[in-house]
N, C-alpha and C. Protein backbone atom coordinates (compact mmCIF):
# COMPACT_ATOMS: atom_id res chain seq x y z
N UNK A 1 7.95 36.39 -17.10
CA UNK A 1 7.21 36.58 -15.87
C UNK A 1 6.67 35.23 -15.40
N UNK A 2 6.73 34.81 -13.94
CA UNK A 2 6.34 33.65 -13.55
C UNK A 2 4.80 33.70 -13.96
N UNK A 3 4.25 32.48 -13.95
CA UNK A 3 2.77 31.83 -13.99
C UNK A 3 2.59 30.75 -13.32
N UNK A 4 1.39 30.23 -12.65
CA UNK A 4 1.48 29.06 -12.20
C UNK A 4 0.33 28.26 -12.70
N UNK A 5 0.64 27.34 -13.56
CA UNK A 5 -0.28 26.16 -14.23
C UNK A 5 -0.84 25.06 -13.24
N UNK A 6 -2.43 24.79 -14.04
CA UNK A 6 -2.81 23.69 -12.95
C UNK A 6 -2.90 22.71 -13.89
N UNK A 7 -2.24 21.50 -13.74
CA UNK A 7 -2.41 20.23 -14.66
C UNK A 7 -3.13 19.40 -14.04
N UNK A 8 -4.21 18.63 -15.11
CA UNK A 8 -4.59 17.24 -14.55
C UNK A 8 -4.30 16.12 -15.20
N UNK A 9 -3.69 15.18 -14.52
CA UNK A 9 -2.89 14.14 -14.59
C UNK A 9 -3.72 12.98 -14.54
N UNK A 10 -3.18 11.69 -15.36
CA UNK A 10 -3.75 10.47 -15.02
C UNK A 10 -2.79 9.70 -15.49
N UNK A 11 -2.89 8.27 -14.09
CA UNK A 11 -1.37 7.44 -14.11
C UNK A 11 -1.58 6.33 -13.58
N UNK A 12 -1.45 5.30 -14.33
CA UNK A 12 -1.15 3.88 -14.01
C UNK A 12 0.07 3.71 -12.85
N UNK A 13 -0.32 4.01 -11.50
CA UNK A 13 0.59 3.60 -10.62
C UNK A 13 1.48 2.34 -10.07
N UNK A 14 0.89 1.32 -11.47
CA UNK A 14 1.20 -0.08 -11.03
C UNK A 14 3.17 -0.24 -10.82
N UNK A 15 3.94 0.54 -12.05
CA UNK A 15 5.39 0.77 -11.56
C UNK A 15 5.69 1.70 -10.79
N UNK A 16 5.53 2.67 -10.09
CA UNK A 16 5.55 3.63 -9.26
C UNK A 16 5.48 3.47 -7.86
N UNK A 17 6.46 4.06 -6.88
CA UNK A 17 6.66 4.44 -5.68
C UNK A 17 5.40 5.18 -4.79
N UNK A 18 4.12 5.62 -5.59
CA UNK A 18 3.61 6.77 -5.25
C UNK A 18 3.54 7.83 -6.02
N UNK A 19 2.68 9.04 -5.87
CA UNK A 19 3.21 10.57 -6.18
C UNK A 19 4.27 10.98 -5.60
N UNK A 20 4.35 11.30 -4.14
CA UNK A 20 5.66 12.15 -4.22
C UNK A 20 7.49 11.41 -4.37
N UNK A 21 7.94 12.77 -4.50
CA UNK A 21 9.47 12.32 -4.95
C UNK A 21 10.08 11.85 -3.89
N UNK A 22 11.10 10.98 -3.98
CA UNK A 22 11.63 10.00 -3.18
C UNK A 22 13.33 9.70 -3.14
N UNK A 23 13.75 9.78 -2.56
CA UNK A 23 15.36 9.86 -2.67
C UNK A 23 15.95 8.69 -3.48
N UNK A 24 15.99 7.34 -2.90
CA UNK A 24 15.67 6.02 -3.49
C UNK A 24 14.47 5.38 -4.79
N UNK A 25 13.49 6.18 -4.66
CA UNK A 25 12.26 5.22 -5.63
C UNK A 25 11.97 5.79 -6.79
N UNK A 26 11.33 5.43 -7.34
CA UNK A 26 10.56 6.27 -8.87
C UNK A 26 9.61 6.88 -8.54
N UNK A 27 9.10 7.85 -8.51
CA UNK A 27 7.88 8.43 -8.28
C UNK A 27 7.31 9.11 -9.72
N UNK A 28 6.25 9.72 -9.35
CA UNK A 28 5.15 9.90 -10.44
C UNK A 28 5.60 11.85 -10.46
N UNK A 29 5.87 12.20 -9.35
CA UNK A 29 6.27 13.65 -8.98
C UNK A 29 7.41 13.80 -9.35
N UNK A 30 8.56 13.02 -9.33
CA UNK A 30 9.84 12.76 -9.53
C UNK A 30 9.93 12.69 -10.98
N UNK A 31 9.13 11.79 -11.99
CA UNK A 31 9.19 12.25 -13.75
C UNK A 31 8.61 13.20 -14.11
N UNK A 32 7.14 13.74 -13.50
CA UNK A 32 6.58 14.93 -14.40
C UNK A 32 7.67 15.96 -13.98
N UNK A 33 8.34 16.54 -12.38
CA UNK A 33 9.20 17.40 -12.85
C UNK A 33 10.21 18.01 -13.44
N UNK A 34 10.87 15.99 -13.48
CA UNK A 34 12.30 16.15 -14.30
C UNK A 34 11.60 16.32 -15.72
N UNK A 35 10.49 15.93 -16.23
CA UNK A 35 10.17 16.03 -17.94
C UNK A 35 9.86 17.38 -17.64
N UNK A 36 9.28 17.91 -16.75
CA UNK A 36 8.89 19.33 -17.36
C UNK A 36 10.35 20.67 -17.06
N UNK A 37 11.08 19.96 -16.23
CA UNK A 37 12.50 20.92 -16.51
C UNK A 37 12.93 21.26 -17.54
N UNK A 38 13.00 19.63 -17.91
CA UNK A 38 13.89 19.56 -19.43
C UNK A 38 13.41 20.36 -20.57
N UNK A 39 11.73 20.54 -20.42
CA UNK A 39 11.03 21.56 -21.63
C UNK A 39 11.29 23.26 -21.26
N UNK A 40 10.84 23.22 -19.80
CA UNK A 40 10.83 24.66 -20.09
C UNK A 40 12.57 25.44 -19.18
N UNK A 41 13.65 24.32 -19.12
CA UNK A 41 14.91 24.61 -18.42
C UNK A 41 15.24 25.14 -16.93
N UNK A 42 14.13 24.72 -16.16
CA UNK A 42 14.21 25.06 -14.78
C UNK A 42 13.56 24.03 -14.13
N UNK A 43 14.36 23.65 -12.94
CA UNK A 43 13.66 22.83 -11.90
C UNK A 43 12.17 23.63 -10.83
N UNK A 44 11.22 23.11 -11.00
CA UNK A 44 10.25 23.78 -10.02
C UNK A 44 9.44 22.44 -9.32
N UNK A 45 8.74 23.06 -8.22
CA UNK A 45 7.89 21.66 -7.18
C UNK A 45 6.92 21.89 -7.75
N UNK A 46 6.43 20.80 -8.40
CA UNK A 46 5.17 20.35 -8.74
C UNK A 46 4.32 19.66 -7.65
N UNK A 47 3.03 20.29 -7.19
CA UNK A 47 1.74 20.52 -6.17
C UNK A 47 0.95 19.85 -6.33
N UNK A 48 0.12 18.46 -5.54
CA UNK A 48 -0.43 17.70 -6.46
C UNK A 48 -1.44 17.83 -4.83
N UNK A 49 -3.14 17.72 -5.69
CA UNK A 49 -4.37 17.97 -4.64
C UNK A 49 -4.57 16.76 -3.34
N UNK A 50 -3.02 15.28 -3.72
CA UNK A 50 -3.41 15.03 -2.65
C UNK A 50 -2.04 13.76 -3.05
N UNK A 51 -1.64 12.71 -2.10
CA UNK A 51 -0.34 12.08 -2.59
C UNK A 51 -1.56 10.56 -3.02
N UNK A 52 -0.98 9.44 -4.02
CA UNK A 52 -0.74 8.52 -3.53
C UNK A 52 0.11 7.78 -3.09
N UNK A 53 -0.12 6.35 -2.98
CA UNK A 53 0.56 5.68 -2.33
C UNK A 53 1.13 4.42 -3.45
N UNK A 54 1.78 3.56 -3.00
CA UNK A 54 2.40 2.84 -4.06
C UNK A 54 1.45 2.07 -4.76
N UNK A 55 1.45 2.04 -6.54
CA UNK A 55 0.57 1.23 -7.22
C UNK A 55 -0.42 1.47 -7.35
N UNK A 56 -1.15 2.75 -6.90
CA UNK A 56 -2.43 3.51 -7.05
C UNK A 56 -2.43 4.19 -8.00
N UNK A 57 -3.58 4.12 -8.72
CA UNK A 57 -3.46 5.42 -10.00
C UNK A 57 -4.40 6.31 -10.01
N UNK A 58 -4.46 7.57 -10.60
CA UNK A 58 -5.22 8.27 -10.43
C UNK A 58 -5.60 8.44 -12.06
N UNK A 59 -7.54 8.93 -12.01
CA UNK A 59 -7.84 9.03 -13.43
C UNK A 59 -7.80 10.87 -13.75
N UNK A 60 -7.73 11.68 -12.68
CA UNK A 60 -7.76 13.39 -12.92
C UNK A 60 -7.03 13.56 -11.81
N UNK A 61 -5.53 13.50 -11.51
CA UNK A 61 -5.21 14.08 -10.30
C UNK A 61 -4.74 15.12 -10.88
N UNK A 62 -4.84 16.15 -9.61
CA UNK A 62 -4.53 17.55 -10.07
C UNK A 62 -3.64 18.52 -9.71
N UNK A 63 -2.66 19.07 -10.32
CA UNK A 63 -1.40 19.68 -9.46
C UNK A 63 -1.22 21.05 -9.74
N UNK A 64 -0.02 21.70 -9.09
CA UNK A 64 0.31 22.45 -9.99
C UNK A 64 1.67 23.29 -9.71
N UNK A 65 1.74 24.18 -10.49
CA UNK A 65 3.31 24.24 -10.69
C UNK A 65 3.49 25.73 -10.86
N UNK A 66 4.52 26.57 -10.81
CA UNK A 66 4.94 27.64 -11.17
C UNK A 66 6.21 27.77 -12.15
N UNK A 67 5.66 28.10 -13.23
CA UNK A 67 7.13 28.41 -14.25
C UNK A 67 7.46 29.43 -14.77
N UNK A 68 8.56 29.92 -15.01
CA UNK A 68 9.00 31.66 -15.82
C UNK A 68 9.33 30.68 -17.37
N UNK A 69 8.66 30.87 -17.91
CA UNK A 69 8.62 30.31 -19.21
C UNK A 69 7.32 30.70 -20.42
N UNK A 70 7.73 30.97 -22.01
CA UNK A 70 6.22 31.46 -22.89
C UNK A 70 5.71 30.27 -23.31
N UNK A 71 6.21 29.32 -23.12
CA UNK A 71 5.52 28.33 -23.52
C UNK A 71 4.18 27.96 -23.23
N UNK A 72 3.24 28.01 -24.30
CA UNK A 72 2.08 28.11 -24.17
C UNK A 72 1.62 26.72 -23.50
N UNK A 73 0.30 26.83 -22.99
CA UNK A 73 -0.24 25.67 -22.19
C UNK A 73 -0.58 24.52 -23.34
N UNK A 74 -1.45 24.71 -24.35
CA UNK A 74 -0.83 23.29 -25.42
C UNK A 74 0.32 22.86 -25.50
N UNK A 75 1.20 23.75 -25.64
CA UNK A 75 2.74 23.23 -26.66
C UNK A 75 3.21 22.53 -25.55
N UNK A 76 2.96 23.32 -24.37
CA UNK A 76 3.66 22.04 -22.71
C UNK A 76 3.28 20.72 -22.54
N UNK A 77 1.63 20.62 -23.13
CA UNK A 77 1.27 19.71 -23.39
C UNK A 77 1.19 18.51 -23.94
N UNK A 78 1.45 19.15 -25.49
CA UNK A 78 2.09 18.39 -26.43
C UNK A 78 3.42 17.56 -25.84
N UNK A 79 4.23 18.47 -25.65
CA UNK A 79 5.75 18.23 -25.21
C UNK A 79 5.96 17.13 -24.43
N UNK A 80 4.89 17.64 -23.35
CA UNK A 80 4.78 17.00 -21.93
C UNK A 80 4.59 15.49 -22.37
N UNK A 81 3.25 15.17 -23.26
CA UNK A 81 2.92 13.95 -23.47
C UNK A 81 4.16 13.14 -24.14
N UNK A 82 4.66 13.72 -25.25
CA UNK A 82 5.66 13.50 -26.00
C UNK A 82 6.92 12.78 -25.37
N UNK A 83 7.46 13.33 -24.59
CA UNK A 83 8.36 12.96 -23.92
C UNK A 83 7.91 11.72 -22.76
N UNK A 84 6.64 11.70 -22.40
CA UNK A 84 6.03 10.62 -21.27
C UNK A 84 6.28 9.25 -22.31
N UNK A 85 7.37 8.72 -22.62
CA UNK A 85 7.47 7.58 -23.50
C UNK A 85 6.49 6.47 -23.27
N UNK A 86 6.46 6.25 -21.83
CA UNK A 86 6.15 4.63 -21.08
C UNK A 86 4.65 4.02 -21.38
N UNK A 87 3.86 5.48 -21.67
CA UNK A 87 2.30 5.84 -21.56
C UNK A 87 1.31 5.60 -20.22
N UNK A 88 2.48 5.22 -19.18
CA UNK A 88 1.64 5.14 -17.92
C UNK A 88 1.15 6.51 -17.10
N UNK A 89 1.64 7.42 -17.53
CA UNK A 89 1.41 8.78 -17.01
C UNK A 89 0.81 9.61 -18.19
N UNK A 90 -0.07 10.08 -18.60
CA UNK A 90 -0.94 11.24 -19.34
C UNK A 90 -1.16 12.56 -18.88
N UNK A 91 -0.75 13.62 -19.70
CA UNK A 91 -1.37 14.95 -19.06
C UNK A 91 -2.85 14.76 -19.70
N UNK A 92 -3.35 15.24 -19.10
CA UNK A 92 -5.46 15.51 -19.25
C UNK A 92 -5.58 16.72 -20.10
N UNK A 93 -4.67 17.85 -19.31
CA UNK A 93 -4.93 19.20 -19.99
C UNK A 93 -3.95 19.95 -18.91
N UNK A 94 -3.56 21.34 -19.45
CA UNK A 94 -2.77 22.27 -18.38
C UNK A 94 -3.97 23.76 -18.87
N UNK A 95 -3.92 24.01 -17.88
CA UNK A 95 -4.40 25.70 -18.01
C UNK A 95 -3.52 26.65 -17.10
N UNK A 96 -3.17 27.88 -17.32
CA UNK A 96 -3.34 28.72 -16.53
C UNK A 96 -4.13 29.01 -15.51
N UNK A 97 -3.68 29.49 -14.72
CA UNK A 97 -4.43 29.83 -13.13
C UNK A 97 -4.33 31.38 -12.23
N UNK A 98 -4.42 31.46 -11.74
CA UNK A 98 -4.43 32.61 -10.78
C UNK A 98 -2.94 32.48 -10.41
N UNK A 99 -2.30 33.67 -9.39
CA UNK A 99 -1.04 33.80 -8.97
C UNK A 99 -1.54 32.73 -7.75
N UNK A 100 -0.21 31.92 -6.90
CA UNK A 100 -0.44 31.50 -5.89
C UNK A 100 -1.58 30.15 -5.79
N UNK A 101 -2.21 30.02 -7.01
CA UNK A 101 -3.12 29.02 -7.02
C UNK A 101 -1.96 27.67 -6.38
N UNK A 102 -2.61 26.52 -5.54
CA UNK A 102 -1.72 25.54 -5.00
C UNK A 102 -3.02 24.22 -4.85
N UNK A 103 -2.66 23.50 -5.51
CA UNK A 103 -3.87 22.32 -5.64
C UNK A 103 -3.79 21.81 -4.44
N UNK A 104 -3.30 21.75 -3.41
CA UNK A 104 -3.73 21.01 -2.19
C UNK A 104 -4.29 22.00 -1.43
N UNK A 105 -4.30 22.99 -1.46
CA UNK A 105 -5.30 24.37 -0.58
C UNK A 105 -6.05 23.80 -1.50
N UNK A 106 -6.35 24.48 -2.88
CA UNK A 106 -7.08 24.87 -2.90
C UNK A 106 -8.38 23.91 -3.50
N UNK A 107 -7.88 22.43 -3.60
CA UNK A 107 -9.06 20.86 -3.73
C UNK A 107 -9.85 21.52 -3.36
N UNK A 108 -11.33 20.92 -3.93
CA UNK A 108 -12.28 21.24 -3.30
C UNK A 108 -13.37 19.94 -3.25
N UNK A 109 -12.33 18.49 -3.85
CA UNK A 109 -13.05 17.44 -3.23
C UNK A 109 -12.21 16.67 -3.99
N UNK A 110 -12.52 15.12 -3.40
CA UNK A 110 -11.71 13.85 -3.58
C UNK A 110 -12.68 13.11 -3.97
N UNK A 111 -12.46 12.15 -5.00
CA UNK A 111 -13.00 11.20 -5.02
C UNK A 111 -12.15 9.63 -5.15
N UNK A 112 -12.29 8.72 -4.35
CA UNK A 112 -11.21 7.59 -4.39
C UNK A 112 -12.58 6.40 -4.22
N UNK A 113 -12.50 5.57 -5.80
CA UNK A 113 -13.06 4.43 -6.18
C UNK A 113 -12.08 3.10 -5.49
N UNK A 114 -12.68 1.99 -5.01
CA UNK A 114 -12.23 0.84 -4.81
C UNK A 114 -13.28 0.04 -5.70
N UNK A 115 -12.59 -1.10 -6.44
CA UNK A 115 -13.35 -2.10 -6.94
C UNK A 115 -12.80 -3.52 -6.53
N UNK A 116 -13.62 -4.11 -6.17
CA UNK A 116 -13.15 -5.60 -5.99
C UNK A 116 -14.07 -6.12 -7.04
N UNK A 117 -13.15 -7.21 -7.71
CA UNK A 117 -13.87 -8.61 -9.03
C UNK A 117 -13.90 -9.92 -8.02
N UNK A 118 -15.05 -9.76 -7.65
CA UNK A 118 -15.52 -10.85 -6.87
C UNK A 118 -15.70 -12.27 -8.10
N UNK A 119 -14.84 -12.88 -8.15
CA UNK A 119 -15.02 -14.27 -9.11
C UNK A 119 -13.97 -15.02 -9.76
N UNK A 120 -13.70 -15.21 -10.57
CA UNK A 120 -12.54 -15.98 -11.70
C UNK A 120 -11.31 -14.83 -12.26
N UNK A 121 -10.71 -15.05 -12.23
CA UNK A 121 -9.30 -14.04 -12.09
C UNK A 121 -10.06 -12.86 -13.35
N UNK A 122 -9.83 -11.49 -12.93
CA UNK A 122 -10.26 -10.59 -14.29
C UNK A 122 -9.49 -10.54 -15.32
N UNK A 123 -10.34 -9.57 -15.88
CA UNK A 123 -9.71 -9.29 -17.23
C UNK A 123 -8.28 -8.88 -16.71
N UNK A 124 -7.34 -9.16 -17.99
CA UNK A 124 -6.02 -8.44 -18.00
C UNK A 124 -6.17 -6.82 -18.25
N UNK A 125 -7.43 -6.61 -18.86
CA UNK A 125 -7.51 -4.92 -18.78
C UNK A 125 -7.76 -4.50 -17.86
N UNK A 126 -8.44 -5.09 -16.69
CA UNK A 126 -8.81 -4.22 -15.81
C UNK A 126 -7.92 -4.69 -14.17
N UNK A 127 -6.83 -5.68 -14.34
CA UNK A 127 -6.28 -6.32 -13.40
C UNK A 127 -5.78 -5.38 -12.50
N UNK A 128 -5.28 -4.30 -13.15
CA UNK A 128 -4.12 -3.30 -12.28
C UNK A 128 -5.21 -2.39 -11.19
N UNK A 129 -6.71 -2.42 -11.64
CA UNK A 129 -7.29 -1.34 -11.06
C UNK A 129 -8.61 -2.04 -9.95
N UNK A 130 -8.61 -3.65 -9.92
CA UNK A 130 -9.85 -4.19 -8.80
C UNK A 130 -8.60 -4.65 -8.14
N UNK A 131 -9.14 -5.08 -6.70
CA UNK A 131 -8.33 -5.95 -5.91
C UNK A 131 -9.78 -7.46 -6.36
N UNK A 132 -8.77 -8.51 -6.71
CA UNK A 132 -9.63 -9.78 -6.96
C UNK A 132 -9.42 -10.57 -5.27
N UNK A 133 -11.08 -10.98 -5.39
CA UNK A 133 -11.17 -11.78 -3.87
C UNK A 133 -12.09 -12.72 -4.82
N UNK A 134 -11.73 -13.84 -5.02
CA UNK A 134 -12.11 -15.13 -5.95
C UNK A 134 -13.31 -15.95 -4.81
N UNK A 135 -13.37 -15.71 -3.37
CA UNK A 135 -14.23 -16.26 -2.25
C UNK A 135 -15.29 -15.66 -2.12
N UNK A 136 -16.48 -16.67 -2.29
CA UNK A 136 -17.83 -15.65 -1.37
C UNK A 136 -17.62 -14.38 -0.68
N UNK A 137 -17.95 -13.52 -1.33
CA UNK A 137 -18.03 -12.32 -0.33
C UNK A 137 -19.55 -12.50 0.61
N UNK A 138 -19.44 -11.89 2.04
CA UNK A 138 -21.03 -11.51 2.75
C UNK A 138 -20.84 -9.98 2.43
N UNK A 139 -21.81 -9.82 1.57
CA UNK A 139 -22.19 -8.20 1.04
C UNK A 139 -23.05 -7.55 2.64
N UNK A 140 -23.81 -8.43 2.73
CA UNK A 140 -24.67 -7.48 4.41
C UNK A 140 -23.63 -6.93 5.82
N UNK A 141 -22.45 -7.55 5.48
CA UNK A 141 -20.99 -7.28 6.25
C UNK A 141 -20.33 -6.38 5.81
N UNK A 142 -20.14 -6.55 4.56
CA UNK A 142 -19.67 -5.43 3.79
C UNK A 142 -20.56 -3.70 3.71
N UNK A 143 -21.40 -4.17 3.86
CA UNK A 143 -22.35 -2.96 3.52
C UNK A 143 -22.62 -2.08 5.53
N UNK A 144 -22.18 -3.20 5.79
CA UNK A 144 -22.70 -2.71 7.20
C UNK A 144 -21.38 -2.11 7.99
N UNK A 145 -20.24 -2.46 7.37
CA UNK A 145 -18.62 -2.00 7.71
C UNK A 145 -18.34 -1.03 7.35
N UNK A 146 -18.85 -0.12 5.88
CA UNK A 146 -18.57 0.47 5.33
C UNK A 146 -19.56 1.73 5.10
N UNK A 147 -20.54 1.61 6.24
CA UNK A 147 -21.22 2.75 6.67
C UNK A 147 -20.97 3.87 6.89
N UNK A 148 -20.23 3.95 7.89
CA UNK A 148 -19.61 4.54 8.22
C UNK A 148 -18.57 5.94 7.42
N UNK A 149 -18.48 5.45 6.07
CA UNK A 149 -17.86 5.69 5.48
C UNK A 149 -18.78 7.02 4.14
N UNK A 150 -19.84 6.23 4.51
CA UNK A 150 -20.73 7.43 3.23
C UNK A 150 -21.11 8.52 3.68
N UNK A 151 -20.74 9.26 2.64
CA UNK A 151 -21.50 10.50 2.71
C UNK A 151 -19.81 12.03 2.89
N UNK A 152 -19.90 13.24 3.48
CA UNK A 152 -18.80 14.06 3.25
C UNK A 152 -17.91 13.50 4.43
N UNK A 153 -17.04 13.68 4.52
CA UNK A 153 -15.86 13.13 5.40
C UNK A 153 -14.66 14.06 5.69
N UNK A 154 -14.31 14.54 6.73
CA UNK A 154 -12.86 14.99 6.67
C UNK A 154 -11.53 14.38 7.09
N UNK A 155 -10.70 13.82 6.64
CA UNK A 155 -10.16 13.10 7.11
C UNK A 155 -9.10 13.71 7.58
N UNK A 156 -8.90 14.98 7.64
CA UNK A 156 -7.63 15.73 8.23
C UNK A 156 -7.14 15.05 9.74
């Protein structure tokens, strides 16, 4: 009997096209579905609460999927990770869900961090995830540009 699982995902987008699948590119949508065919033997569209864009990563993005398969939500897990050789992509966790559950209805918020390392080139740990601006920043410019921006937003 079908089910539809909600996974949350986290992925070093630094080799990646993006989330969605792409005729030409690598995508992040494009391996979790081919790895999760191969486990449970069917192609299905994997639903993700929102796309990125190239080289972005996400630390909980959240999708989800419909499969006719008993494979329990650990063992997919297990599997799932197992097979993610590269370690730039992690499952978080999978659960079961409601019939029809679809992570882009049904988000019920975003959160998207920017960091800039204002100074001397960063760490190599944290290179893939600030944009470095090595120049004086004016923070009262910054703060006054980006007003606009706080607080709930719809960006539809």
């Amino acid at each position: 009997m079908p089910r539809t699982l909600k996974l949350t995902i986290a992925y070093d987008g630094s080799a990646y096209s993006g989330w969605q699948r792409q005729a030409n590119a690598h995508s992040i949508q494009a391996v979790l579905e081919d790895e999760i065919a191969t486990i449970v033997g069917a192609h299905n569209p994997l639903v993700a609460a929102g796309r990125t864009d190239a080289g972005v990563h996400a630390a909980a993005q959240v999708a989800s999927i419909t499969i006719d398969h008993p494979i329990t939500c650990d063992d997919l897990l297990k599997a799932l990770n197992a097979r993610l050789k590269a370690g730039d992509i992690r499952i978080r966790a999978i659960e079961d869900t409601f019939d029809r559950f679809d992570a882009r209805i049904f988000a019920k918020t975003k959160t998207y961090r920017y960091a800039i390392w204002n100074g001397e080139a960063p760490s190599p740990f944290i290179r893939h995830v600030v944009w470095h601006v090595p120049a004086r920043l004016e923070l009262p410019r910054m703060v006054e540009a980006t007003a606009a921006l706080v607080g709930e937003q719809d960006f539809a």
